[in-house]
Protein backbone atom coordinates (compact mmCIF):
# COMPACT_ATOMS: atom_id res chain seq x y z
CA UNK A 1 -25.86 70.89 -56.41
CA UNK A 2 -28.37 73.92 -57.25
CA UNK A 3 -25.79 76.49 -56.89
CA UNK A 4 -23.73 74.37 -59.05
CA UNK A 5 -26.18 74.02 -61.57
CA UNK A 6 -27.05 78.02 -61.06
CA UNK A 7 -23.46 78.96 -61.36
CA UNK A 8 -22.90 76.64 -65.06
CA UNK A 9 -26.36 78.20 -66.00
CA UNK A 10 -24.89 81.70 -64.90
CA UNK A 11 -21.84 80.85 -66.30
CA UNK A 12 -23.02 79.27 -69.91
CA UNK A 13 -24.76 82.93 -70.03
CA UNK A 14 -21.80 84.76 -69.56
CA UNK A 15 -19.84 82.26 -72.49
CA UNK A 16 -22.86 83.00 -74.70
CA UNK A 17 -22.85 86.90 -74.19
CA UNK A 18 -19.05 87.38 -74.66
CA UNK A 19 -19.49 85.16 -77.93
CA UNK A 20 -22.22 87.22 -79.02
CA UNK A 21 -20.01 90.90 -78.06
CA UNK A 22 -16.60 89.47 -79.85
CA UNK A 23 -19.06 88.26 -82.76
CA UNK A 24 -20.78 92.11 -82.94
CA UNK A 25 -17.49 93.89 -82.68
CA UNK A 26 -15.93 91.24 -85.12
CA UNK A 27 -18.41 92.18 -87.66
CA UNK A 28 -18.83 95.92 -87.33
CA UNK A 29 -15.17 96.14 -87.73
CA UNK A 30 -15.46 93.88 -91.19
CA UNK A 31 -18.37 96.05 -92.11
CA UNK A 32 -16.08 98.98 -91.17
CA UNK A 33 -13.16 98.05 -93.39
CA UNK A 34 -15.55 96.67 -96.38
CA UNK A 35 -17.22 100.05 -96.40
CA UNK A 36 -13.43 101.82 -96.43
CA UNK A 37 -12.80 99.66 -99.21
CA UNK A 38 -16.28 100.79 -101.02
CA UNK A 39 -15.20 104.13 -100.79
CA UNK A 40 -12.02 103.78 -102.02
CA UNK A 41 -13.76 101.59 -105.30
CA UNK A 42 -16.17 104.14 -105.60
CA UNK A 43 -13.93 107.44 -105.61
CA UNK A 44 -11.93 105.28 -108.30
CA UNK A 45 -14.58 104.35 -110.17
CA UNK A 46 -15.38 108.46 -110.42
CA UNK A 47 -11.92 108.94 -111.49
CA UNK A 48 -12.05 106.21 -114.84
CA UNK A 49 -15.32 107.76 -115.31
CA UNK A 50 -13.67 111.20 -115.50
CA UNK A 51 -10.43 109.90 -117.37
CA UNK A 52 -12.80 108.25 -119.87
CA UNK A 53 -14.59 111.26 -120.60
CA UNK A 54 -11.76 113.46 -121.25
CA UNK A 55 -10.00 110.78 -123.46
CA UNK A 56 -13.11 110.55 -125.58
CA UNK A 57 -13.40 114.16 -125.88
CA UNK A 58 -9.41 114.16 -126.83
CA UNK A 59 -10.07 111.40 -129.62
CA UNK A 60 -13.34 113.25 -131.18
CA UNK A 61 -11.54 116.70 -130.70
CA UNK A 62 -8.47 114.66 -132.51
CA UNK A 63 -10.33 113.60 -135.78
CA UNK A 64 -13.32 116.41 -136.36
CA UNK A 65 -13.52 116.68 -140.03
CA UNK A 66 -12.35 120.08 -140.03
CA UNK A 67 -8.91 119.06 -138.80
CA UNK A 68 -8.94 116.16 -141.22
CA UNK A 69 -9.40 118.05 -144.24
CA UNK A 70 -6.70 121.05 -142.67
CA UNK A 71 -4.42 117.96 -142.39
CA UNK A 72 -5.02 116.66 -146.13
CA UNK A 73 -5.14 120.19 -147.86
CA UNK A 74 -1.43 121.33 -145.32
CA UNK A 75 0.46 118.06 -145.02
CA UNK A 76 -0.62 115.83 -147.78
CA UNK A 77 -1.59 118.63 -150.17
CA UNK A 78 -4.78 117.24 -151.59
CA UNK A 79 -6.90 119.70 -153.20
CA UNK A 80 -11.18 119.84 -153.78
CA UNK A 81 -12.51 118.26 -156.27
CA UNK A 82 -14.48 120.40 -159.15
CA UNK A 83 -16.56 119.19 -161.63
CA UNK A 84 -14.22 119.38 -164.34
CA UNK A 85 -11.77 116.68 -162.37
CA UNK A 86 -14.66 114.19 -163.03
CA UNK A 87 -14.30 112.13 -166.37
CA UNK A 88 -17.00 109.85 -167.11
CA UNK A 89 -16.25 106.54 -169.00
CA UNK A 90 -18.68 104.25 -171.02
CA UNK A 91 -17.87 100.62 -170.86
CA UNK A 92 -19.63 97.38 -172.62
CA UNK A 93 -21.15 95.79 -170.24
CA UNK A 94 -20.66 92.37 -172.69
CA UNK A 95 -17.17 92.59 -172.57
CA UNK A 96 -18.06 92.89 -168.86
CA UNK A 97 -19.74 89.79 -168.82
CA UNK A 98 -17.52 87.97 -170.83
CA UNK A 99 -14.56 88.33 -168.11
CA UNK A 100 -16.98 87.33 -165.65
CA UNK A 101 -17.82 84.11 -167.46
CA UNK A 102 -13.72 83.29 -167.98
CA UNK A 103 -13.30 84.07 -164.49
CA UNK A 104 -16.31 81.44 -163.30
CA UNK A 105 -14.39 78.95 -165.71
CA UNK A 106 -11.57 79.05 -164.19
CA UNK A 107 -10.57 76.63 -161.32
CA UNK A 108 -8.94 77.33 -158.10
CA UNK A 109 -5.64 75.95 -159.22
CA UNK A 110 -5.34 78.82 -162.40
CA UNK A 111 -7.16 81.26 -160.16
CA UNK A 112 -3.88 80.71 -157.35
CA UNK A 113 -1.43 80.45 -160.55
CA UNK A 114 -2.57 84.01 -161.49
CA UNK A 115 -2.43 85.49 -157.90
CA UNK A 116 1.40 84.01 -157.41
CA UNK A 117 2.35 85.41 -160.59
CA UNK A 118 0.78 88.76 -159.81
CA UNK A 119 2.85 88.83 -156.58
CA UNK A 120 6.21 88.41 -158.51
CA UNK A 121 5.13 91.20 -161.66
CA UNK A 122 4.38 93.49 -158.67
């Protein structure tokens, strides 16, 4: 019965070892294939990073002021402003306050009436 008992001993070694090789090889191949898939993350990671930079540079090189103004003075034909352009009003600032006390007077239904009809002069 002892070389029974030596033999399952031997033999409960030999389970536990092959468990432990299958569970080592199991594992470096799963580290293997997550670090193939790190790499392949990380290179495309690089890549948005790249793409994002070169889209940002495309938007800011797409609406410097220069090119704005080219745009307004060539397509839209705006001109600079001078000081004579500029006209300077005076207003009464109690007339002012007089539409600002009809408009608090008002209620929501005449303040709606007025919108809608605005809508339909327009």
């Amino acid at each position: 019965m002892s070389k029974n008992k030596g033999n399952n001993n031997l033999n409960l070694v030999f389970i536990l070892l092959m468990v432990t090789v299958l569970t080592l090889i199991t594992t470096r191949g799963l580290a293997a294939n997550l670090n193939q898939k790190n790499i392949g993350l990380n290179k495309e990671v690089s890549e948005l990073v790249s793409t994002n930079q070169w889209i940002k540079y495309q938007i800011s090189d797409k609406i410097s002021l220069d090119k704005i103004v080219v745009y307004a003075k060539t397509k839209l034909n705006m001109v600079d402003i001078t000081n004579k352009d500029i006209r300077y009003i005076s207003v009464d600032l109690n007339y002012v306050n007089e539409i600002k006390q009809i408009e608090v007077k008002k209620n929501w239904l005449e303040k709606l009436q007025v919108n809608v009809r605005n809508i339909f002069d327009e």
